[in-house]
N, C-alpha and C. Protein backbone atom coordinates (compact mmCIF):
# COMPACT_ATOMS: atom_id res chain seq x y z
N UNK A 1 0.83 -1.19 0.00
CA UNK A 1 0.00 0.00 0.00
C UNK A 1 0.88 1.26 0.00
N UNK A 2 0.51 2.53 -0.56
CA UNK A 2 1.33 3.51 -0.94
C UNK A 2 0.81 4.55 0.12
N UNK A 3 2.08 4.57 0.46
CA UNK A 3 2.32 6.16 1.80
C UNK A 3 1.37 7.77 1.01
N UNK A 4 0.80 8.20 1.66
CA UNK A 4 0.28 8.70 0.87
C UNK A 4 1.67 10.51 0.50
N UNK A 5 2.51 10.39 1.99
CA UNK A 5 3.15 11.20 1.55
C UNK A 5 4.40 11.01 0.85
N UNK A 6 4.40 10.02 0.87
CA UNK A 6 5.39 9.27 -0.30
C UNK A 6 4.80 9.81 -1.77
N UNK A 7 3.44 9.22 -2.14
CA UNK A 7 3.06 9.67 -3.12
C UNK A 7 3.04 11.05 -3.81
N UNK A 8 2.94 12.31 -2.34
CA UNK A 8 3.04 13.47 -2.79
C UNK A 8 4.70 13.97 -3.15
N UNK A 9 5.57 13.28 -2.36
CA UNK A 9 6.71 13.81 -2.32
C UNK A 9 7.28 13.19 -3.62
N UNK A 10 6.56 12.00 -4.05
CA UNK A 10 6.94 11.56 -5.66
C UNK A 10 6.83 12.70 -6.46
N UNK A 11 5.70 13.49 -6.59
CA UNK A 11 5.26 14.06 -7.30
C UNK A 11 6.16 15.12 -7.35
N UNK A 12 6.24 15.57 -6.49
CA UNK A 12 7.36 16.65 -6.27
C UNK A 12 8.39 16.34 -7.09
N UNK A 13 9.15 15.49 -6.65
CA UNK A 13 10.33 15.21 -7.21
C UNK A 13 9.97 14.84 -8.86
N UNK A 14 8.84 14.17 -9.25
CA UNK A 14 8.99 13.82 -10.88
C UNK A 14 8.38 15.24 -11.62
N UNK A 15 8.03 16.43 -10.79
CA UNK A 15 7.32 17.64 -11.45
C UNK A 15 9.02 18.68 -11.27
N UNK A 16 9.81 18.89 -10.64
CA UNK A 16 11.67 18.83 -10.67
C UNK A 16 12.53 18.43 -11.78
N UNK A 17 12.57 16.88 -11.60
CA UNK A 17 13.02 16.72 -12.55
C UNK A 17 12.65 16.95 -13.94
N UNK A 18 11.50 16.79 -14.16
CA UNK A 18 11.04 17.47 -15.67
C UNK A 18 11.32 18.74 -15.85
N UNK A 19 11.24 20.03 -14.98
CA UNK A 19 11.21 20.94 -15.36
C UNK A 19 12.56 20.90 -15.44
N UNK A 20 13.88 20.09 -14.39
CA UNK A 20 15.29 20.51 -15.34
C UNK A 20 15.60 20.15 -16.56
N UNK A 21 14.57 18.89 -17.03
CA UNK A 21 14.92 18.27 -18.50
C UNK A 21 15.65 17.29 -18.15
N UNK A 22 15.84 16.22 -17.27
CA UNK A 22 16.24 15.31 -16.53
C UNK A 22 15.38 14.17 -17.37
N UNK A 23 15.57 12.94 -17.98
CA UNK A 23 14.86 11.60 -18.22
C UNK A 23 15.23 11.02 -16.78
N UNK A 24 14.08 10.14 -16.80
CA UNK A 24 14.57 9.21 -15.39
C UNK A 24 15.83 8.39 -15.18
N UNK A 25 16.46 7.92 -16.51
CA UNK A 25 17.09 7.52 -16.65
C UNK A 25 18.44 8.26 -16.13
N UNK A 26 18.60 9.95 -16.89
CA UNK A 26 19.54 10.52 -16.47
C UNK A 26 19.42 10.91 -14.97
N UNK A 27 18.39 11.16 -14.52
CA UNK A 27 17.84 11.31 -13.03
C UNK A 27 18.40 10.39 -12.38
N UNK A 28 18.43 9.03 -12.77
CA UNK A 28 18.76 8.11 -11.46
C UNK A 28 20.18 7.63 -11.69
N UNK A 29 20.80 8.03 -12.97
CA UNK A 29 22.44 8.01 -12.97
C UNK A 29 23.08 9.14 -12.35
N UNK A 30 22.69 10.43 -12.45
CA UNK A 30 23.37 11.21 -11.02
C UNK A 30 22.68 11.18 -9.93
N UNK A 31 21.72 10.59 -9.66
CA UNK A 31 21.90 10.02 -7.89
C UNK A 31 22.88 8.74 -7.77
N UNK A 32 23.22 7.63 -8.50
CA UNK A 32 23.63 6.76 -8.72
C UNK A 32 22.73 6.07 -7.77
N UNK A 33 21.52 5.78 -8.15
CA UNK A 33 20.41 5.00 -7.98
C UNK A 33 19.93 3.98 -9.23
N UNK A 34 19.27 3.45 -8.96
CA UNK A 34 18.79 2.42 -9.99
C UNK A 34 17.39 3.04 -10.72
N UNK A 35 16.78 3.02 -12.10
CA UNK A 35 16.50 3.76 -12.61
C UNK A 35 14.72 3.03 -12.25
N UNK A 36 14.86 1.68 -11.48
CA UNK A 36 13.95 1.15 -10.89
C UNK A 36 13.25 2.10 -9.38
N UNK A 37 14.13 2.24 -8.58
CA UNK A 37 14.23 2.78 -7.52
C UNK A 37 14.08 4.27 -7.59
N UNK A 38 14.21 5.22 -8.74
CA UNK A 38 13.58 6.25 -9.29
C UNK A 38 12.53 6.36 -9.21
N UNK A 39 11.91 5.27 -10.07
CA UNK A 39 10.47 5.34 -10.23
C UNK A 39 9.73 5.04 -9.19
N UNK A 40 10.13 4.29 -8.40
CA UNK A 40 9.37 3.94 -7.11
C UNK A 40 9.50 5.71 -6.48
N UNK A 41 10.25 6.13 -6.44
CA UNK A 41 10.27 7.37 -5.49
C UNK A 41 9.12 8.04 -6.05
N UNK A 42 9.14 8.60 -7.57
CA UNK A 42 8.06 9.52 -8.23
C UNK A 42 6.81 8.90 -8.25
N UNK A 43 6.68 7.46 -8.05
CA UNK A 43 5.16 6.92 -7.62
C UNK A 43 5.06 6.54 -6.59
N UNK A 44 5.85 6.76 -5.57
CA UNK A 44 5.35 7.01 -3.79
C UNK A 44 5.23 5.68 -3.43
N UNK A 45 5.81 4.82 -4.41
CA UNK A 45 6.06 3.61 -3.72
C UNK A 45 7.29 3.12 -3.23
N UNK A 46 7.92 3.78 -2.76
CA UNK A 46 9.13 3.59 -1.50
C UNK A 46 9.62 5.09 -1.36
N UNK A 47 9.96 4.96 0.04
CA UNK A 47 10.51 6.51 0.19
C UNK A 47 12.49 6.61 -0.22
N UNK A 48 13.14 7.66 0.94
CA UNK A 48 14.33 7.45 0.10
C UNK A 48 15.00 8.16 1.45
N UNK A 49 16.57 7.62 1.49
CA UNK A 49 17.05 7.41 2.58
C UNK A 49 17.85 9.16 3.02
N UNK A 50 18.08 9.65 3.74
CA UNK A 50 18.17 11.21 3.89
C UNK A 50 19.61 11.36 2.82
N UNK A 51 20.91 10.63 2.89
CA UNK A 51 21.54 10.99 2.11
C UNK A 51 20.74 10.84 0.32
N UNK A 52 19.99 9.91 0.14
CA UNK A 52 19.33 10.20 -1.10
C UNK A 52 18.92 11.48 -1.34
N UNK A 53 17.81 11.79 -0.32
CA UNK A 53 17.39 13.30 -0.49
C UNK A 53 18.54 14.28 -0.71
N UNK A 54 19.50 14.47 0.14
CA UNK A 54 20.24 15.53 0.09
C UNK A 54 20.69 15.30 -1.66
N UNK A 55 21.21 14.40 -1.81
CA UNK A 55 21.87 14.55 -3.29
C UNK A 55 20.45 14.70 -4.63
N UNK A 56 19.57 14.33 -4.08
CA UNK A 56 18.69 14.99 -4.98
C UNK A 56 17.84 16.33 -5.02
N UNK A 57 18.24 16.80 -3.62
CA UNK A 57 17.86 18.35 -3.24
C UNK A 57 18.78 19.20 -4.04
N UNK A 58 20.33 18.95 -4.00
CA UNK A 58 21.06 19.17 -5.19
C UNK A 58 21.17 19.28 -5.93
N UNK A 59 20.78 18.38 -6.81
CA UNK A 59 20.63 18.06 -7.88
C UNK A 59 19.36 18.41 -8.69
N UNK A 60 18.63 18.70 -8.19
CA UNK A 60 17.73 19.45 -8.56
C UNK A 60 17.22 21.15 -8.06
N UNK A 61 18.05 21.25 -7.54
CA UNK A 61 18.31 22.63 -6.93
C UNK A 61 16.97 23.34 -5.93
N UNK A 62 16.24 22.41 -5.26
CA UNK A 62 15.34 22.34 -4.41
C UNK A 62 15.59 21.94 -2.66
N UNK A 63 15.22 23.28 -1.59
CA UNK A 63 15.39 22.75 -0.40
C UNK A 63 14.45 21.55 -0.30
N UNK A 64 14.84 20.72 1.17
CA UNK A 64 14.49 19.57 1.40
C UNK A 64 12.60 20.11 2.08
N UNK A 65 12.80 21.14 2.31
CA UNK A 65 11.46 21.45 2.61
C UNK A 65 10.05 21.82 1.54
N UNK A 66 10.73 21.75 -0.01
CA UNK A 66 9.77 21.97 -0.47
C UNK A 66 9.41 20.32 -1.05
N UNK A 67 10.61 19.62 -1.39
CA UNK A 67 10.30 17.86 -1.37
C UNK A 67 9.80 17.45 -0.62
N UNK A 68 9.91 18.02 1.03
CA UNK A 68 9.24 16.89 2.49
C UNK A 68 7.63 17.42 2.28
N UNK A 69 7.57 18.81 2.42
CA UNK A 69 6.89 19.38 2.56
C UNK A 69 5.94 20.02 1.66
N UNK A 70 6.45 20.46 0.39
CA UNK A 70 5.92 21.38 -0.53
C UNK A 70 5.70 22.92 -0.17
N UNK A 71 6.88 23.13 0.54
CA UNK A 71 7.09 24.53 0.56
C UNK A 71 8.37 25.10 0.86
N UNK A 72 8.78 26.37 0.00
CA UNK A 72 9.98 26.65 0.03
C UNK A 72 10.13 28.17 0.63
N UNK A 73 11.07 28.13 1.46
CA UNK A 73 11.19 29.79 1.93
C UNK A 73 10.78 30.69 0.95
N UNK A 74 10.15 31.53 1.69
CA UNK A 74 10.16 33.14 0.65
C UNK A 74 10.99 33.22 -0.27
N UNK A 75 12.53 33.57 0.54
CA UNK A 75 13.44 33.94 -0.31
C UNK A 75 13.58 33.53 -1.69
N UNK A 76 13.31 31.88 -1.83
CA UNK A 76 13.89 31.11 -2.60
C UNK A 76 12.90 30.90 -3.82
N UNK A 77 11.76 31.51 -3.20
CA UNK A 77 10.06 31.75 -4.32
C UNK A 77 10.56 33.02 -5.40
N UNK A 78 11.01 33.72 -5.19
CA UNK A 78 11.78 34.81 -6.34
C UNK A 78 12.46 34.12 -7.45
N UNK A 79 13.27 33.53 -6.97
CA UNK A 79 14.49 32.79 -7.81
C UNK A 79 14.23 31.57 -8.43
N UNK A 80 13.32 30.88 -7.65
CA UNK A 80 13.65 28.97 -7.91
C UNK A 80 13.60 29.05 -9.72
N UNK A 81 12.87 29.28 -10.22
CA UNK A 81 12.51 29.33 -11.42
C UNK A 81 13.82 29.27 -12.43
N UNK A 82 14.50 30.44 -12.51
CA UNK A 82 15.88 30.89 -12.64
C UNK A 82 17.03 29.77 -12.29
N UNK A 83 17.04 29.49 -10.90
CA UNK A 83 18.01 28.80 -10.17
C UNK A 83 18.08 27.17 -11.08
N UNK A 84 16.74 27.06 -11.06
CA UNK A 84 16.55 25.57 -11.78
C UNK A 84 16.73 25.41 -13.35
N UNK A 85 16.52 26.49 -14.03
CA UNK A 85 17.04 26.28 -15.22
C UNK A 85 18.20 26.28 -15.30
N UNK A 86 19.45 27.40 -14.42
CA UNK A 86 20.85 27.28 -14.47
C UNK A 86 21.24 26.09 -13.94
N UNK A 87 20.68 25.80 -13.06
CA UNK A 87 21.48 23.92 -12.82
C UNK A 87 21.18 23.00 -13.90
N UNK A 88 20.62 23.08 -14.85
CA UNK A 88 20.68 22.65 -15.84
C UNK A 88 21.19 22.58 -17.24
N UNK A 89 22.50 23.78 -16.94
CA UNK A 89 23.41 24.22 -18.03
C UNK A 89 24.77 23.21 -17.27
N UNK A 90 25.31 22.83 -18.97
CA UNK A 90 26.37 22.29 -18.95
C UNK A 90 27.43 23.04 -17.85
N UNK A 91 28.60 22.41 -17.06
CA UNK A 91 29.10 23.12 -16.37
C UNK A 91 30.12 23.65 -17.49
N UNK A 92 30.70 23.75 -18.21
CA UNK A 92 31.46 24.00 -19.53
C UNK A 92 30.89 25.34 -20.28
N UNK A 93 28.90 25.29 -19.93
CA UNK A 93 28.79 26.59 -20.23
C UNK A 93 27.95 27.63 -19.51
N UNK A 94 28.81 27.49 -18.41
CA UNK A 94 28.80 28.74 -17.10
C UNK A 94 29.33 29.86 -17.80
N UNK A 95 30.65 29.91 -17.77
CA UNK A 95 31.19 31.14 -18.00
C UNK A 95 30.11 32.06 -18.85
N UNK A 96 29.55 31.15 -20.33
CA UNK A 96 29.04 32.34 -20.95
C UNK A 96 27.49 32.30 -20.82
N UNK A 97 27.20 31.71 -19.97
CA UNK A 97 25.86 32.03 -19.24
C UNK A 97 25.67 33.08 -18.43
N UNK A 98 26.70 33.06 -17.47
CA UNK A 98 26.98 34.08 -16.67
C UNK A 98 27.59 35.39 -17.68
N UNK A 99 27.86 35.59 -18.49
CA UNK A 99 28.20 36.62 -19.23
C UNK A 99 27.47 36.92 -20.20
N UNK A 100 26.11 36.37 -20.47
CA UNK A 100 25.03 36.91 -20.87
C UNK A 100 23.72 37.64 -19.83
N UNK A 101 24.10 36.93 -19.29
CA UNK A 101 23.12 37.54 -17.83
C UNK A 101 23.59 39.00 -16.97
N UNK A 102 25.41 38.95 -17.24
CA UNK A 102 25.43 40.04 -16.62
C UNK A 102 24.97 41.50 -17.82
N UNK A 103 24.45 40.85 -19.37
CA UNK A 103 24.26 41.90 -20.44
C UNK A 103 22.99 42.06 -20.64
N UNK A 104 21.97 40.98 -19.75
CA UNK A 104 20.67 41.38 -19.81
C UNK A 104 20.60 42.11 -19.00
N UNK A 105 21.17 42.13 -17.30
CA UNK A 105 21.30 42.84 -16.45
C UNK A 105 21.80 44.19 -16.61
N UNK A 106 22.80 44.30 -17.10
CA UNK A 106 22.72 45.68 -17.51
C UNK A 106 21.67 46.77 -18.65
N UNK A 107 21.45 45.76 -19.51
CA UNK A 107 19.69 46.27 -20.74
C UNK A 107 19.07 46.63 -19.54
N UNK A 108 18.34 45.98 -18.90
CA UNK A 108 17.30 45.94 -17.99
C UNK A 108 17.44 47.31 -17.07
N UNK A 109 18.75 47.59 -16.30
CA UNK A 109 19.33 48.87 -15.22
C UNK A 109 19.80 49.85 -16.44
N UNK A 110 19.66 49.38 -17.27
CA UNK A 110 19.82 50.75 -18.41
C UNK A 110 18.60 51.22 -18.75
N UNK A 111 17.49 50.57 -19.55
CA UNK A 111 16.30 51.24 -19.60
C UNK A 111 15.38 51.18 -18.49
N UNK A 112 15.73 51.07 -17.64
CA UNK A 112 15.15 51.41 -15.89
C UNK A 112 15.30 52.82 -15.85
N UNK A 113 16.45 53.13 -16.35
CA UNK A 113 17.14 54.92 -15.87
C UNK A 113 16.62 55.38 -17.14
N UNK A 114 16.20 55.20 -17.90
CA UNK A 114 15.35 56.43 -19.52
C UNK A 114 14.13 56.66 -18.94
């Protein structure tokens, strides 16, 4: 029989990984989980052990309180959006991620001041 907060906290986690563009497959090779044991998590049929969580709070760039819980600090309600698409850039292309952002950032504080 399925936990029912198992089931929600599946959800969580398989509505995450989609939005980074994660297959389950690639999902459960950087947890280095089994791609079986994935799926049990996103259908709330087994839960997952706290070092699991942490590396998938990571890895998906989500506190453990919005996976346990479904809710994330204030702070982090501004950003998550943002935050989660950049964890999803190659690490190879940081640099010019970050150097497009600091040129929207400046467009943006430029026609702020006209």
């Amino acid at each position: 029989m399925k936990n029912s907060l198992n089931v929600e906290i599946g959800s969580r986690v398989r509505q995450q990984r989609k939005l980074i563009g994660y297959t389950r497959e690639q999902f459960a090779e950087a947890l280095d989980i089994s791609e079986r044991f994935a799926a049990d998590i996103e259908l709330g049929n087994r839960g997952m052990s706290f070092s699991t969580l942490i590396r998938l709070c990571n890895l998906l760039s989500v506190s453990s309180d919005y996976i346990l819980m479904g809710k994330e600090p204030e702070a982090e309600r501004d950003h998550s959006a943002i935050d989660k698409l950049l964890s999803s850039i190659d690490d190879k292309y940081i640099p010019y991620t970050e150097d497009l952002l600091k040129i929207l950032v400046k467009i943006i504080n430029t026609s702020e001041k006209k």
